[in-house]
N, C-alpha and C. Protein backbone atom coordinates (compact mmCIF):
# COMPACT_ATOMS: atom_id res chain seq x y z
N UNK A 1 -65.73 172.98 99.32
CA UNK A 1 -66.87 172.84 100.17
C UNK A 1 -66.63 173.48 101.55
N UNK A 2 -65.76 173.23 102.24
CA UNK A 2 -65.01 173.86 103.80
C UNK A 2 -64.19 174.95 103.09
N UNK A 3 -63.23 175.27 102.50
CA UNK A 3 -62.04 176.01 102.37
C UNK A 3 -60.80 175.88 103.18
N UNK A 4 -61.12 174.31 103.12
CA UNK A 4 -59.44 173.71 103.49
C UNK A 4 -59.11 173.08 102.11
N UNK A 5 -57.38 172.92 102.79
CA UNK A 5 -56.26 172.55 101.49
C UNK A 5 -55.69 171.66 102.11
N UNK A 6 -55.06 170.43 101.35
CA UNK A 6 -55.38 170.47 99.80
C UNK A 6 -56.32 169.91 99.37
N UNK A 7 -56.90 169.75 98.16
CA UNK A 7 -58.02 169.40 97.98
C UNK A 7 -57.83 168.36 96.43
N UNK A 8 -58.54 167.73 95.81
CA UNK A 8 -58.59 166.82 94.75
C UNK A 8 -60.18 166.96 94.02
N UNK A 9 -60.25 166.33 93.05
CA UNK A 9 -61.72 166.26 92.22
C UNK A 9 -61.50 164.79 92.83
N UNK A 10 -63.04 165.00 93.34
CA UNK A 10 -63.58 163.25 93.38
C UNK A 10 -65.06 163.08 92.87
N UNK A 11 -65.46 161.78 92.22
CA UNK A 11 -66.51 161.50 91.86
C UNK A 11 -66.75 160.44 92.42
N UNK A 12 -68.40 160.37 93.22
CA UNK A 12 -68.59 159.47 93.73
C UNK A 12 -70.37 159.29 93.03
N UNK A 13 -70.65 157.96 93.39
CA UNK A 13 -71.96 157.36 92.28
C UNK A 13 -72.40 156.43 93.29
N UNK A 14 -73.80 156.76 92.87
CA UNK A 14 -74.62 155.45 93.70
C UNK A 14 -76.04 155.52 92.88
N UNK A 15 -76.53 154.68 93.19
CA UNK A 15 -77.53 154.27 92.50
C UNK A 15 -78.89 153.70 93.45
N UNK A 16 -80.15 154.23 92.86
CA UNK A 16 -81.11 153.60 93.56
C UNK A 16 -82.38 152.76 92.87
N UNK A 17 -82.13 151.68 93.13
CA UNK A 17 -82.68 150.46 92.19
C UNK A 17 -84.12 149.98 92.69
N UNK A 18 -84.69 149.44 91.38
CA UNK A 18 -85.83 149.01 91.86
C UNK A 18 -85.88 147.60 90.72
N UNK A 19 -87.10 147.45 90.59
CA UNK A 19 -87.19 145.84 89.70
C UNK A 19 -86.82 146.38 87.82
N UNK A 20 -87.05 147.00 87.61
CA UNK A 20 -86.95 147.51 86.10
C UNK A 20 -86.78 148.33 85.57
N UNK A 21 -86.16 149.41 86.88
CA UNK A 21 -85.59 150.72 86.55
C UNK A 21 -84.12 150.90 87.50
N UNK A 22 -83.38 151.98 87.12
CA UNK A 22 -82.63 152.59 88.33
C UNK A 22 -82.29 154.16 87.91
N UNK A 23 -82.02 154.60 89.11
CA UNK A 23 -81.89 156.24 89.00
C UNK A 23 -80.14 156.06 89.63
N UNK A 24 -79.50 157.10 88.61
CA UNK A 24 -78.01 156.82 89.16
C UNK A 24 -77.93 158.59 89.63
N UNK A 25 -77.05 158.85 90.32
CA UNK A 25 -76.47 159.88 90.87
C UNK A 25 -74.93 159.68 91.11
N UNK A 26 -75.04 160.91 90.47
CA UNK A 26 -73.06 161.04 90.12
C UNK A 26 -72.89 162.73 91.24
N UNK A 27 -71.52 163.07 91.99
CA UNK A 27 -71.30 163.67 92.70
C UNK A 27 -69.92 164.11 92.40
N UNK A 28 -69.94 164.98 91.61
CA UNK A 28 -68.56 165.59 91.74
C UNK A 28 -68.02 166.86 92.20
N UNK A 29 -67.04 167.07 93.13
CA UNK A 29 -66.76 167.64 93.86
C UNK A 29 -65.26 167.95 94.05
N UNK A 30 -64.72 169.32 94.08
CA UNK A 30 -63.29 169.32 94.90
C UNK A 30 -63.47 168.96 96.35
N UNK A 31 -62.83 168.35 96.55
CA UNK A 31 -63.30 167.96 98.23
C UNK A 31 -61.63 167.82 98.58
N UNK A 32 -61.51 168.18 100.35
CA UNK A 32 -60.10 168.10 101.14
C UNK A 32 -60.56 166.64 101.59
N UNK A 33 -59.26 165.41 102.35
CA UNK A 33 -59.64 164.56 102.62
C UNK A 33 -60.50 163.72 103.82
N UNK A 34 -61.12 164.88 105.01
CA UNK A 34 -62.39 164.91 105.55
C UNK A 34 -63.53 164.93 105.15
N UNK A 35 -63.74 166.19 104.13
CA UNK A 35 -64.77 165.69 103.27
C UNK A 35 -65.25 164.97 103.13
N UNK A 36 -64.60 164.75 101.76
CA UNK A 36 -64.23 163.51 101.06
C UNK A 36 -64.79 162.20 101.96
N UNK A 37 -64.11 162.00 102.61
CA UNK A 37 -64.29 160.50 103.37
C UNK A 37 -65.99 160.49 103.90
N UNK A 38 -66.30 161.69 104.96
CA UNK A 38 -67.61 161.91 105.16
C UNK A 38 -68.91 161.41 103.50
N UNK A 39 -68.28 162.16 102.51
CA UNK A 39 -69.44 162.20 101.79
C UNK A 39 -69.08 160.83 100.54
N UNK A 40 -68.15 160.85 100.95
CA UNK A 40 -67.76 159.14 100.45
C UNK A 40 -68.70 158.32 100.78
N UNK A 41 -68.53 157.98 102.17
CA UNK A 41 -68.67 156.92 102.88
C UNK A 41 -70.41 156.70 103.13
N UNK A 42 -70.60 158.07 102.95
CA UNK A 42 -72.56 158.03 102.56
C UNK A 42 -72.45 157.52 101.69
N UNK A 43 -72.35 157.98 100.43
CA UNK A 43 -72.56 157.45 99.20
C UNK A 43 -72.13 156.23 99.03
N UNK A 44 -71.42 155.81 99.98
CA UNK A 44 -70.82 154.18 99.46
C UNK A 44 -71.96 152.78 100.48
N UNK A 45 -72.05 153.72 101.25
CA UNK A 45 -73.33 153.25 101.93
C UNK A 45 -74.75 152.95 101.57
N UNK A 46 -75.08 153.74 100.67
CA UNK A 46 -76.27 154.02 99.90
C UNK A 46 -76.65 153.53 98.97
N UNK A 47 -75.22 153.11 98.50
CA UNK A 47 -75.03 152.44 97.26
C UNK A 47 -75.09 150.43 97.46
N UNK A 48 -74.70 150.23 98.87
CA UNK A 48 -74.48 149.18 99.57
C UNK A 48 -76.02 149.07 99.75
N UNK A 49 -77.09 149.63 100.23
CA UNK A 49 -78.08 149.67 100.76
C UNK A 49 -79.30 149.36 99.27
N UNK A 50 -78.95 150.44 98.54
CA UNK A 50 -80.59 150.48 97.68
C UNK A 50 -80.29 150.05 96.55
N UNK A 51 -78.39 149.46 95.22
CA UNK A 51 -78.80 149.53 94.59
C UNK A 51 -78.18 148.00 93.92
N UNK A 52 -78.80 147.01 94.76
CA UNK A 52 -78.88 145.85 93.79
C UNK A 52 -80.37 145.55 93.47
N UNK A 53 -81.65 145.93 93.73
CA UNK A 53 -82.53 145.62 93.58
C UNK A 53 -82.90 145.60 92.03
N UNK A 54 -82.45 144.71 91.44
CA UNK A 54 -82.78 144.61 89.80
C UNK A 54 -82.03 143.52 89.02
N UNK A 55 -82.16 143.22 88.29
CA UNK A 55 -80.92 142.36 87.26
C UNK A 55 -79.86 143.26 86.85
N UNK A 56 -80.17 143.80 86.24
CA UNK A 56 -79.59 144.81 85.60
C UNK A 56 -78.12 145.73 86.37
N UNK A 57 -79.32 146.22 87.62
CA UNK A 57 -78.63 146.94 88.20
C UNK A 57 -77.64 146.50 89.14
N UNK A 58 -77.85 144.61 89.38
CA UNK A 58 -77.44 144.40 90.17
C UNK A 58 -75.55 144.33 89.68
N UNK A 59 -75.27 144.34 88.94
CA UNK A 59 -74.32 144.44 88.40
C UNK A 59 -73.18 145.51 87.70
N UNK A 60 -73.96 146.23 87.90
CA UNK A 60 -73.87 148.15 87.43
C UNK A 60 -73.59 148.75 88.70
N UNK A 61 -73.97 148.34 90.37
CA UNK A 61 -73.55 148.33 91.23
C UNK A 61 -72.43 147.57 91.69
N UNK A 62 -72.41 146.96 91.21
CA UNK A 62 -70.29 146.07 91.83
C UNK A 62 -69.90 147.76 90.83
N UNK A 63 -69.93 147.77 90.06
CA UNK A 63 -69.18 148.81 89.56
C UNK A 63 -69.14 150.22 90.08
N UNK A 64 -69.78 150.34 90.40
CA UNK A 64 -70.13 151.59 90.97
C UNK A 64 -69.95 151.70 92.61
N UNK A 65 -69.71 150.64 93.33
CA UNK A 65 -69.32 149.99 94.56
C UNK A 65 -67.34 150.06 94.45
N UNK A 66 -67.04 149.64 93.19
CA UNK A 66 -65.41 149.79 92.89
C UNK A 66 -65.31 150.86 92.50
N UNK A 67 -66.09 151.73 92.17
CA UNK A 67 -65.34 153.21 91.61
C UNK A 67 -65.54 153.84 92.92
N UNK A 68 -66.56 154.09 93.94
CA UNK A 68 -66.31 154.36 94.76
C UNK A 68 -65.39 153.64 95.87
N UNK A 69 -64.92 152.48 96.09
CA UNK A 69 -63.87 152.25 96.75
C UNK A 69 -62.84 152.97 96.32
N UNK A 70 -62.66 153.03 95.41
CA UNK A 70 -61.15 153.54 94.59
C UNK A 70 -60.70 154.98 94.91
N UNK A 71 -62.18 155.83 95.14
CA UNK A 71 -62.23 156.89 95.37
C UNK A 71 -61.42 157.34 96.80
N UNK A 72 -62.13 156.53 97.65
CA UNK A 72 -62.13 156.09 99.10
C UNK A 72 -60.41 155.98 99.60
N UNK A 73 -59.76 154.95 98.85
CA UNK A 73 -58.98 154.69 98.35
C UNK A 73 -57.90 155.98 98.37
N UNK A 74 -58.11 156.39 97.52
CA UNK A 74 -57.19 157.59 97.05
C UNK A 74 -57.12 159.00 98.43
N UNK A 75 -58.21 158.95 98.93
CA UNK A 75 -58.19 159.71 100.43
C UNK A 75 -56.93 159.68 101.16
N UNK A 76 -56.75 158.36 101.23
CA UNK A 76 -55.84 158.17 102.23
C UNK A 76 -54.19 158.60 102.03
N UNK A 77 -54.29 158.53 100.79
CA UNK A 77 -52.45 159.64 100.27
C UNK A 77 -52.65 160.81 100.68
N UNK A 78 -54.12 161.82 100.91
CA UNK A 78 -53.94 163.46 101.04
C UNK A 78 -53.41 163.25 103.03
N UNK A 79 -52.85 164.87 102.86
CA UNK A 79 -52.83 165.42 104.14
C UNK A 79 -53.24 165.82 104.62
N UNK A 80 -53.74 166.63 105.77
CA UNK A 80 -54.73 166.36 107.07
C UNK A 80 -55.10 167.98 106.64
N UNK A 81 -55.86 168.17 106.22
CA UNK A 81 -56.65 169.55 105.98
C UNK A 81 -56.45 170.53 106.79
N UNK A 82 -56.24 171.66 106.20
CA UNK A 82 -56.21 172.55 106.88
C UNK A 82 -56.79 173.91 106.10
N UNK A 83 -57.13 175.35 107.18
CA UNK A 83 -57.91 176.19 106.73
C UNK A 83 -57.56 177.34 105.86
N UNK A 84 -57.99 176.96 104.38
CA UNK A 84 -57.51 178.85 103.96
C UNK A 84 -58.53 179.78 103.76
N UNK A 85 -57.49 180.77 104.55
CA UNK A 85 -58.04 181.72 105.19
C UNK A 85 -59.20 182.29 103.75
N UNK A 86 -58.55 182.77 102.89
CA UNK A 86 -59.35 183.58 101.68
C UNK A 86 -60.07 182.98 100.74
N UNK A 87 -60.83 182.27 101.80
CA UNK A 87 -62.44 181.48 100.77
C UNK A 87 -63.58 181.77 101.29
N UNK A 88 -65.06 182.12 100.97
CA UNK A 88 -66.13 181.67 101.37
C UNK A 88 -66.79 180.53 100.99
N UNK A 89 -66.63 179.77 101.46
CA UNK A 89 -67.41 178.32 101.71
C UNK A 89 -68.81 177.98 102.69
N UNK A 90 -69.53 177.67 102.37
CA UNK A 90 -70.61 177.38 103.09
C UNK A 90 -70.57 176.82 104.32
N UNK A 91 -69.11 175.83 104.57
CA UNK A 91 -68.65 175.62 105.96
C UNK A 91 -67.91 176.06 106.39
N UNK A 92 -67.41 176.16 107.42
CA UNK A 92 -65.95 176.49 108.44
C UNK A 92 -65.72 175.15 108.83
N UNK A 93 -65.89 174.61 108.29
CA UNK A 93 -64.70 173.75 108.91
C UNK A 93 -65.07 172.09 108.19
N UNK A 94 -64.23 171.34 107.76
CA UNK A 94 -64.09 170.33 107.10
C UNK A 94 -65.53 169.38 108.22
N UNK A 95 -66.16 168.43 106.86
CA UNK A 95 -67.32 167.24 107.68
C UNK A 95 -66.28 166.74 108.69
N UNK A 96 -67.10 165.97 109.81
CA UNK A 96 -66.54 165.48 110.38
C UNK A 96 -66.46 163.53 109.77
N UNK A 97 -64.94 163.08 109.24
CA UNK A 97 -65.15 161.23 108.82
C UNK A 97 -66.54 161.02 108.96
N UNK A 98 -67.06 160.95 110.41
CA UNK A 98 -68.08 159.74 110.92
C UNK A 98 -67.66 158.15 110.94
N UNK A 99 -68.51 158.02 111.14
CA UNK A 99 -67.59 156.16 111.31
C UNK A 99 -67.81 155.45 109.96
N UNK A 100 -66.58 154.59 110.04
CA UNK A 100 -66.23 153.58 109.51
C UNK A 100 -67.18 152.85 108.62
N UNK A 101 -66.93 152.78 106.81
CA UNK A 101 -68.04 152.42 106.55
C UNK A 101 -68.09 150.58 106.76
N UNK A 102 -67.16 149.92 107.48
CA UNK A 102 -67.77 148.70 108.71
C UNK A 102 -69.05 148.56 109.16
N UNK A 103 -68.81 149.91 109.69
CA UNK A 103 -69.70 150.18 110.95
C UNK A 103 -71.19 150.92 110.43
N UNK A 104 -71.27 150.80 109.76
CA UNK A 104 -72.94 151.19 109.23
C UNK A 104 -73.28 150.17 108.32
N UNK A 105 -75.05 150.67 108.30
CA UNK A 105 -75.67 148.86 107.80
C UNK A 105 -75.56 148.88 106.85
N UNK A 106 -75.20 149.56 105.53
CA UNK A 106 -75.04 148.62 104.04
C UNK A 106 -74.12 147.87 104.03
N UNK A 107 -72.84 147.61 104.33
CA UNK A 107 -71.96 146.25 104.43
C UNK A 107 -72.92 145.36 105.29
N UNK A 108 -73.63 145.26 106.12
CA UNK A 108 -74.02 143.99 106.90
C UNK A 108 -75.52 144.05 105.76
């Protein structure tokens, strides 16, 4: 996505629920561990936010709430990204984290 190294496959999932349906979205990506954490931490947010609204779903989300922790999780072993030179990538330069998923409203 940037054309920094090193990088990993991550899959991240969230879901958006309603009373008798849900729409899931799956995201897979080589991502470095800025990325990563940035587009994590949406998706883990999102997932916190829209997708217990159901029976069904409400439970298909703990799961999907632990696969993305796990994901999250695994960030924290890579090393601090850096740029190679011989890629075109749509960015220059790795997302920036953003804050803490604490600190945004799907945990509260």
């Amino acid at each position: 996505m940037c054309g920094s190294r090193p990088t990993r496959p991550m899959t991240f999932k969230h879901q958006t629920a309603f009373l008798v349906a849900a729409r899931l979205h799956t995201t897979n990506m080589q991502l470095c561990r800025d990325c990563g954490w940035s587009l994590g931490r949406q998706v883990q947010n999102r997932t916190l936010l829209a997708g217990w609204w159901g029976m069904l779903s409400f439970f298909r989300n703990l799961s999907y709430v632990a696969s993305n922790a796990g994901e999250l999780r695994r960030l924290r072993s890579m090393e601090t990204p850096t740029k190679f030179e011989a890629t075109n990538t749509p960015l220059a330069a790795p997302l920036p984290p953003g804050r803490p998923l604490v600190a945004r409203s799907g945990v509260w």
